[in-house]
N, C-alpha and C. Protein backbone atom coordinates (compact mmCIF):
# COMPACT_ATOMS: atom_id res chain seq x y z
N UNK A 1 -137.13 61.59 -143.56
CA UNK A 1 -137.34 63.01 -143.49
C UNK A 1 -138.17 63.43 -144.71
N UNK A 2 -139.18 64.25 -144.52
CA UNK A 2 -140.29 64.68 -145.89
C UNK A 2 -139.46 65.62 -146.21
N UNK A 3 -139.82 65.89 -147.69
CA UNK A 3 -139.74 67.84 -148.25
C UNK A 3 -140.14 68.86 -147.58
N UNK A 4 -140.74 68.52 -146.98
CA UNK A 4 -141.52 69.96 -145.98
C UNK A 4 -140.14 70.22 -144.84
N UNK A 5 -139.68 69.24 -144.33
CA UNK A 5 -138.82 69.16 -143.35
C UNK A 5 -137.10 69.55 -144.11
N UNK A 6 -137.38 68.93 -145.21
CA UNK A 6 -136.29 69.24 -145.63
C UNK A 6 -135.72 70.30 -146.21
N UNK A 7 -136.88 71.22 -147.01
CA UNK A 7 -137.06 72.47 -147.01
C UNK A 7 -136.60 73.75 -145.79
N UNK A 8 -137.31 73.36 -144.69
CA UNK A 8 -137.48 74.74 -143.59
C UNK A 8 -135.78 73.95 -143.24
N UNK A 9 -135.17 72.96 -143.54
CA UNK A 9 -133.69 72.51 -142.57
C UNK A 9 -132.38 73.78 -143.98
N UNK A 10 -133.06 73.06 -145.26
CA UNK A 10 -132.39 74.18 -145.85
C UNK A 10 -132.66 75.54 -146.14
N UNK A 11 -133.12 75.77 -145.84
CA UNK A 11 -134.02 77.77 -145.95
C UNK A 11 -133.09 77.96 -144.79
N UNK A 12 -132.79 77.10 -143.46
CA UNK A 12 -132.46 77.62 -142.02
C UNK A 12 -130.38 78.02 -142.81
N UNK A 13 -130.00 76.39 -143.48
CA UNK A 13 -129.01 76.69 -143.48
C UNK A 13 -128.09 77.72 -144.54
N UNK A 14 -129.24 77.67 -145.51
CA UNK A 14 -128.78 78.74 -146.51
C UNK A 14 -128.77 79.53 -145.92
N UNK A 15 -129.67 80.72 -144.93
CA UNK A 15 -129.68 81.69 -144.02
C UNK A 15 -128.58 81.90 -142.99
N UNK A 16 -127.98 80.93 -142.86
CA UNK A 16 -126.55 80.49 -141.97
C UNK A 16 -125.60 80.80 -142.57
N UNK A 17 -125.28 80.31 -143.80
CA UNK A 17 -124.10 80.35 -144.76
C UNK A 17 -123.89 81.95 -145.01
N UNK A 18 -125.36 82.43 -145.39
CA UNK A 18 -125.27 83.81 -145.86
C UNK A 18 -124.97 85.01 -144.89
N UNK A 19 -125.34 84.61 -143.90
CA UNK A 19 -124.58 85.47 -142.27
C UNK A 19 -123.54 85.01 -142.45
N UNK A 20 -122.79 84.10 -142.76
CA UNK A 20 -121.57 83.39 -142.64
C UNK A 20 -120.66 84.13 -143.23
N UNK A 21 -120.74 84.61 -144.25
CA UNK A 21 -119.93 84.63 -145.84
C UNK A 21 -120.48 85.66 -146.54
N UNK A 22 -121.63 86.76 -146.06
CA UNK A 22 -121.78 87.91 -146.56
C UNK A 22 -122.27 88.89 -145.42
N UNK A 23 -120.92 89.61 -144.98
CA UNK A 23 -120.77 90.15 -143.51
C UNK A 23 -120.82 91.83 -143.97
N UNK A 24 -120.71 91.80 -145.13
CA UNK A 24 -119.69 93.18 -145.17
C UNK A 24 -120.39 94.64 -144.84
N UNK A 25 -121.83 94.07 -145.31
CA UNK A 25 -122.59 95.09 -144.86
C UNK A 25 -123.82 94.99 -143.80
N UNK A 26 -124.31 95.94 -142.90
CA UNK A 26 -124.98 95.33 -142.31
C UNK A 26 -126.43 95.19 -142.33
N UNK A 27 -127.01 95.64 -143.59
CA UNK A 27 -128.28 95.39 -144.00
C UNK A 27 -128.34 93.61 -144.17
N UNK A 28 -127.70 93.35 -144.94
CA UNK A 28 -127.82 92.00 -145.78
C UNK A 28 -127.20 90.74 -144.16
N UNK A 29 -126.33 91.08 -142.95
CA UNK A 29 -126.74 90.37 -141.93
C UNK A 29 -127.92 90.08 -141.15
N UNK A 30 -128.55 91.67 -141.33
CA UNK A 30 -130.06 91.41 -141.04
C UNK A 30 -131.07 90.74 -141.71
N UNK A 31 -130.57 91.10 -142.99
CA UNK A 31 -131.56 90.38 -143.58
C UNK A 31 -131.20 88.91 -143.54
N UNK A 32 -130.04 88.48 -143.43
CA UNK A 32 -129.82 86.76 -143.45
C UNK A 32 -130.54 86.22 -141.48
N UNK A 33 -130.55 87.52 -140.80
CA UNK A 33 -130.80 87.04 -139.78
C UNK A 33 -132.64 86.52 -139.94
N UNK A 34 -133.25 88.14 -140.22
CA UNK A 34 -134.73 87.69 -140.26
C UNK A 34 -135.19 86.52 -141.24
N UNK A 35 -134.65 86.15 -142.39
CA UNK A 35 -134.68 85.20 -143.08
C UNK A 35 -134.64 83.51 -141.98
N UNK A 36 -133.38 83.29 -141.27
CA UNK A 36 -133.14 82.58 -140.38
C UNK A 36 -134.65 82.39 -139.35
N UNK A 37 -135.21 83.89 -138.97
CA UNK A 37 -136.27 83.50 -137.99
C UNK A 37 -137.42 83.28 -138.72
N UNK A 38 -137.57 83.64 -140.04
CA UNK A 38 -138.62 82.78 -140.92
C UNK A 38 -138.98 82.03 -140.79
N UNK A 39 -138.02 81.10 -141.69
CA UNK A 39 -137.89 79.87 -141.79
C UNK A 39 -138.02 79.26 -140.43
N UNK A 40 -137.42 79.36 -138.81
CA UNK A 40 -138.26 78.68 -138.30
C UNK A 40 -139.18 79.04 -137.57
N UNK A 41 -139.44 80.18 -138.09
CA UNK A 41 -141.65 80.89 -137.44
C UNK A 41 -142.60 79.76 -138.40
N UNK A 42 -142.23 79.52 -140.02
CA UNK A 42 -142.90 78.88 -140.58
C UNK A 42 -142.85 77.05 -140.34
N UNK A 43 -141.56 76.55 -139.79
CA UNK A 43 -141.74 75.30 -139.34
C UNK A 43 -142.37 75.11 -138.15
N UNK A 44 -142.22 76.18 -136.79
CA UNK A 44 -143.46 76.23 -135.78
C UNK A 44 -144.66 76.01 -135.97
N UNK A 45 -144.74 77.26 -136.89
CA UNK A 45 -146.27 77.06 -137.25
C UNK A 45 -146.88 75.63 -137.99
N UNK A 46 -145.96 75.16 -138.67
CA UNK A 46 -146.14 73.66 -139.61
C UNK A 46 -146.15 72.66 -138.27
N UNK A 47 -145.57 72.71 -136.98
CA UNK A 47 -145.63 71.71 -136.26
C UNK A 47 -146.52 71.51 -135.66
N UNK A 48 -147.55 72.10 -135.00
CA UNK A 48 -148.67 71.75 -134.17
C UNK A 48 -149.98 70.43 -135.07
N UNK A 49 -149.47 71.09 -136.54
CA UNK A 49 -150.51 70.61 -137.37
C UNK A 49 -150.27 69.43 -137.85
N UNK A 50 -148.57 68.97 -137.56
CA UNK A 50 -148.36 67.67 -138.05
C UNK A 50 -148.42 66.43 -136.86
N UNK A 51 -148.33 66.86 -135.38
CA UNK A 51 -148.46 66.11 -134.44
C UNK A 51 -150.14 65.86 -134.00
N UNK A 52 -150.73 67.27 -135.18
CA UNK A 52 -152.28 67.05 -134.61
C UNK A 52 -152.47 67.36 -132.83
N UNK A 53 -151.86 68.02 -132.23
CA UNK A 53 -151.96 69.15 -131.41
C UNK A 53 -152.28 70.35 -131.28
N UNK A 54 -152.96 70.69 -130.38
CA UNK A 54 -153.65 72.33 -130.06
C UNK A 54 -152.72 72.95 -128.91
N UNK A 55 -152.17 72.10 -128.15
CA UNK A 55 -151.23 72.49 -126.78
C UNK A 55 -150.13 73.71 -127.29
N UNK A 56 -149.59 73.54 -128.29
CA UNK A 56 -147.92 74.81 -128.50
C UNK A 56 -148.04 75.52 -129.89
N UNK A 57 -149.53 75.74 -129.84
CA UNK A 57 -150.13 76.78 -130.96
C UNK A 57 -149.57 78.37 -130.82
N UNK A 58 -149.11 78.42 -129.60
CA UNK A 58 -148.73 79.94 -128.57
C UNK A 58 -147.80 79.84 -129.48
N UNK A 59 -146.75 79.30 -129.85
CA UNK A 59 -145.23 79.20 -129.90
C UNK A 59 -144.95 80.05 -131.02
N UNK A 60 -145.73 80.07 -132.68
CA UNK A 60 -145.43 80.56 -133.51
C UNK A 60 -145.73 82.41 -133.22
N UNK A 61 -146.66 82.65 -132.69
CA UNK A 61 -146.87 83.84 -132.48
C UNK A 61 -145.76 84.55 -131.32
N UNK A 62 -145.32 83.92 -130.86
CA UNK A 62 -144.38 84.54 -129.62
C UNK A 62 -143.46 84.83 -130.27
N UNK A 63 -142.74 83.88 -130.95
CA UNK A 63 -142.20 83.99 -132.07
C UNK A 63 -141.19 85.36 -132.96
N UNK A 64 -142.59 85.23 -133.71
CA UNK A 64 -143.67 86.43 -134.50
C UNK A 64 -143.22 87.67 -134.39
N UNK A 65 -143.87 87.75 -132.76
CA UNK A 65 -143.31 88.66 -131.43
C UNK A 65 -141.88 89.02 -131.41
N UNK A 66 -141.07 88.39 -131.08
CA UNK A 66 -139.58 88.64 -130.74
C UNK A 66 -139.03 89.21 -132.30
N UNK A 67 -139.70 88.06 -133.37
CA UNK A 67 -138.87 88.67 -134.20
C UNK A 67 -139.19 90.07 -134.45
N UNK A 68 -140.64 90.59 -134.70
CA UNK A 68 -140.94 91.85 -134.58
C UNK A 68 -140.03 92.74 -134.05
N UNK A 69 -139.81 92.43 -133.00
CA UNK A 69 -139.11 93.06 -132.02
C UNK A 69 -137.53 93.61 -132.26
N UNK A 70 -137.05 91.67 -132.86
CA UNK A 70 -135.53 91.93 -133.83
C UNK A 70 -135.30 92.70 -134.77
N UNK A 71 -136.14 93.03 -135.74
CA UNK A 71 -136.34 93.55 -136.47
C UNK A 71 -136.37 94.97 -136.22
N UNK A 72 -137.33 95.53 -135.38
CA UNK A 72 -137.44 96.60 -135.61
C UNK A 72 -136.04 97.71 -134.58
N UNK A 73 -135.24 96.67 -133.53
CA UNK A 73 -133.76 96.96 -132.99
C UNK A 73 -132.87 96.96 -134.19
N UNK A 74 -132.76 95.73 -135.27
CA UNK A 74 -131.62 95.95 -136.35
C UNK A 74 -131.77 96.99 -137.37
N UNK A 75 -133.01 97.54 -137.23
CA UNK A 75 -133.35 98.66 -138.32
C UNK A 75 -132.92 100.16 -137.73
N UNK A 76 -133.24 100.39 -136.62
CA UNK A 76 -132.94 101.55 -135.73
C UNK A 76 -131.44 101.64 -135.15
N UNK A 77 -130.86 100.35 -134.98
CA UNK A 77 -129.05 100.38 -135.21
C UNK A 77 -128.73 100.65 -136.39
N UNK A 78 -129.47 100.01 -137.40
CA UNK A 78 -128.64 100.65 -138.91
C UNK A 78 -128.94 101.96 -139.37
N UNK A 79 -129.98 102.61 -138.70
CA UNK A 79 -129.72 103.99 -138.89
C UNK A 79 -129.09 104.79 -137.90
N UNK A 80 -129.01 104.34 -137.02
CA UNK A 80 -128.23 105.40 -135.43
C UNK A 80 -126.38 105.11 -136.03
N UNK A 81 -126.19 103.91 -136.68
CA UNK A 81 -125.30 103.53 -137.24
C UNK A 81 -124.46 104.20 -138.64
N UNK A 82 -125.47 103.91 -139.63
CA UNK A 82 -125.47 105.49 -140.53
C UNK A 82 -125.30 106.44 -140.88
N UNK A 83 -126.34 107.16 -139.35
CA UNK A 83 -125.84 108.24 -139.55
C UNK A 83 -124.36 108.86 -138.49
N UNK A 84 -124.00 107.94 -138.06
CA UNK A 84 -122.75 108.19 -137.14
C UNK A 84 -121.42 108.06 -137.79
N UNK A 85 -121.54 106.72 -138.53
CA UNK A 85 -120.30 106.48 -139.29
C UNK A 85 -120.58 106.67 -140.76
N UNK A 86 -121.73 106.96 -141.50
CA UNK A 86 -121.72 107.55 -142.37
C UNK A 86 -121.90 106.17 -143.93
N UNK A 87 -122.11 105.20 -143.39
CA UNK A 87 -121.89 103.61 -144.34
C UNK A 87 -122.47 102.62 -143.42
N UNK A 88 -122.79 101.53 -143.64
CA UNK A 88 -123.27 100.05 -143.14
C UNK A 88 -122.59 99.04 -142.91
N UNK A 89 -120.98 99.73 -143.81
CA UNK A 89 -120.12 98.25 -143.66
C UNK A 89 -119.84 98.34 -142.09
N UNK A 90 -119.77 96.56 -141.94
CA UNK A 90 -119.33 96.26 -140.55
C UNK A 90 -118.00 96.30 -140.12
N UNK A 91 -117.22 96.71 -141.38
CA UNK A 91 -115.49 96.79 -140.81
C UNK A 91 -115.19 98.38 -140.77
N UNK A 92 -116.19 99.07 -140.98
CA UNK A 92 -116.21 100.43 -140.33
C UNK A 92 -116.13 100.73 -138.57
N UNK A 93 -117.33 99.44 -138.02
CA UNK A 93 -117.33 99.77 -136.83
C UNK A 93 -116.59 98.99 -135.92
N UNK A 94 -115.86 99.94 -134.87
CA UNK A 94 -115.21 99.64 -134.06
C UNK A 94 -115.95 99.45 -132.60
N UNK A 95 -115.71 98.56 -131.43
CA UNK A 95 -117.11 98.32 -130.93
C UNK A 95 -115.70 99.02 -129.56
N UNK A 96 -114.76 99.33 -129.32
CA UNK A 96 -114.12 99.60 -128.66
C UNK A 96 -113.86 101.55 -128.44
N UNK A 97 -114.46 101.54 -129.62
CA UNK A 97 -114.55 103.05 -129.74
C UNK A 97 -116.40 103.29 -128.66
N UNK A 98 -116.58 104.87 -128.31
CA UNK A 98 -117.58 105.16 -128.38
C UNK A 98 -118.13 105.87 -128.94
């Protein structure tokens, strides 16, 4: 296994641990989440170039895409969130309530 590989395997799992074990608020889940799709948007993108392939060049940008996408849903829950319950912590919200 190279450094390059071994790198994007720990960036993925530090990003794991930290969703894991720092819940309390829900900025810092997001942020351990988009961190998580980083790390592997940037090993996508590192793979086409190490097999010396042009075929799954699509992949990092689709990507890209979704996370865009994640991102800009966990930002608009943490404010519809906010301003409802008034805080970010996640043991505020009750998912049984409406």
């Amino acid at each position: 296994m190279s450094y390059l590989h071994l790198s994007f395997y720990s960036a993925f799992a530090l990003s794991t641990l930290g969703l894991a074990f720092h819940r309390t608020h829900l900025i810092s889940a997001l942020l351990c989440l988009e961190s998580m799709m980083l790390s592997m948007y940037v090993a996508l993108a590192m793979w086409p170039i190490q097999i010396q392939s042009s075929a799954s060049t699509i992949l990092p940008i689709l990507m890209l895409t979704f996370s865009a996408c994640e991102a800009g849903t966990g930002l608009a829950l943490l404010v519809a969130s906010t301003r409802t319950h008034g805080s970010d912590h996640l043991h505020n919200f009750n998912l049984l309530k409406c």
